[in-house]
Protein backbone atom coordinates (compact mmCIF):
# COMPACT_ATOMS: atom_id res chain seq x y z
CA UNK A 1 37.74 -5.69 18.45
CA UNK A 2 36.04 -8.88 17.64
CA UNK A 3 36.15 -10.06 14.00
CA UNK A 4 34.11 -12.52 12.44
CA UNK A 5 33.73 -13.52 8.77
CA UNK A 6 31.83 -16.23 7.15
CA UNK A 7 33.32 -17.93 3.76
CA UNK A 8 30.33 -18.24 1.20
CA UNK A 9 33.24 -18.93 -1.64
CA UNK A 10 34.37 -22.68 -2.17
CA UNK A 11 37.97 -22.52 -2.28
CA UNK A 12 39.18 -19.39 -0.87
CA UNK A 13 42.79 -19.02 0.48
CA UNK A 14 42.63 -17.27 3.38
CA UNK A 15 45.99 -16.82 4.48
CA UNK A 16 46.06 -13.11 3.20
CA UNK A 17 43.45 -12.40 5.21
CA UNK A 18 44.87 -13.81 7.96
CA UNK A 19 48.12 -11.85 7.73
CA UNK A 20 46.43 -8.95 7.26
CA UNK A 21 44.80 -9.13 10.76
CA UNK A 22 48.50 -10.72 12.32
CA UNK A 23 49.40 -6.79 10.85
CA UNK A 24 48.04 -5.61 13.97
CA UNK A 25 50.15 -6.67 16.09
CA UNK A 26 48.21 -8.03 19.23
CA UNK A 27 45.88 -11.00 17.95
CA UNK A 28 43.97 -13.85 19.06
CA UNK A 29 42.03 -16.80 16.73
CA UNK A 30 39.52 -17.78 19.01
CA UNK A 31 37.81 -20.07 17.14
CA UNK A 32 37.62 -20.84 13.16
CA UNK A 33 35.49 -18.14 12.19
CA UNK A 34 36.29 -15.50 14.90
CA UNK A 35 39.57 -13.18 15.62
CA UNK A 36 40.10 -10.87 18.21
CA UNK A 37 42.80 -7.44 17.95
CA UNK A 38 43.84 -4.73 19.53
CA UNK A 39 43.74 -1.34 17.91
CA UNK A 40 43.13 2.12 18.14
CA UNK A 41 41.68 2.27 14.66
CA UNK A 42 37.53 2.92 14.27
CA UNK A 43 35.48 -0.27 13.60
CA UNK A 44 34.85 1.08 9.95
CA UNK A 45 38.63 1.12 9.24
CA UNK A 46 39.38 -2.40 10.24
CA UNK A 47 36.44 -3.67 8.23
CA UNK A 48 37.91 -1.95 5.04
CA UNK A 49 41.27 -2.98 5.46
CA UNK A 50 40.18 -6.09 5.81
CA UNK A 51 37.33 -7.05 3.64
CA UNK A 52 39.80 -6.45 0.60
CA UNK A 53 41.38 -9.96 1.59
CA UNK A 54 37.82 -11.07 1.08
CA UNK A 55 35.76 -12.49 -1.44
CA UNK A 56 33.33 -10.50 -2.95
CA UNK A 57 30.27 -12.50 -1.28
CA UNK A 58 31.97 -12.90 2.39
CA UNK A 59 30.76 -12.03 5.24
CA UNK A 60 32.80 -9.87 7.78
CA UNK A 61 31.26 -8.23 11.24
CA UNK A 62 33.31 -6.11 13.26
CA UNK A 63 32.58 -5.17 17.41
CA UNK A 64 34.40 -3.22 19.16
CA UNK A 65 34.95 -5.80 22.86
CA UNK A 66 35.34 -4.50 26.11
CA UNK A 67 32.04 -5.28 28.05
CA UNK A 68 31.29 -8.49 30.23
CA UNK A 69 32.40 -12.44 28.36
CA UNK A 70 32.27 -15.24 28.30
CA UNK A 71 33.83 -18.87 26.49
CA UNK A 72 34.69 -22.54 26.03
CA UNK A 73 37.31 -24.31 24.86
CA UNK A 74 38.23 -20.81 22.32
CA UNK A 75 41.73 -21.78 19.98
CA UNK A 76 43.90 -19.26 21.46
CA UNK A 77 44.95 -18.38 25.31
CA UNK A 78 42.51 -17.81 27.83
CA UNK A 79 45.33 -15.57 29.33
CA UNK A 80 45.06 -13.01 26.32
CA UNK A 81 41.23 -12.84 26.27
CA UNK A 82 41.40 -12.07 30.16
CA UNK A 83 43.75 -9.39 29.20
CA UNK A 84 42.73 -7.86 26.34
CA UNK A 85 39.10 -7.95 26.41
């Protein structure tokens, strides 16, 4: 899956959420706003488990990957998006 959020709280610690998507064992940060995971859980499921490391007013989007991409210069290894997209 591809994760996004978007922060509309000043201030916000994010490291909980972070963790909390670490929890699934195969990650990637791709970029500052933008996670990738693998899982066998539904779309709906990771989106609940995680929007409760969220603010109230975030934003969070959640896409199941597998089709054709894409990127630039991403934060993590090319190596695991060739793999695991």
């Amino acid at each position: 899956y591809i994760i996004s959020y978007e922060s509309l709280s000043s201030g916000q610690d994010y490291k909980s959420f972070y963790n909390a998507i670490k929890s699934y064992g195969s990650w990637a940060h791709i970029s500052k706003f933008v996670w990738a995971i693998v899982t066998d859980d539904k779309a709906s499921e990771v989106r609940e488990n995680l929007k409760s490391f969220l603010n109230p007013k975030d934003r969070i989007f959640v896409i199941r990957s597998g089709g054709e991409a894409a990127w630039k210069d991403v934060v993590c290894s090319s190596e695991w998006l060739k793999k695991n997209l």
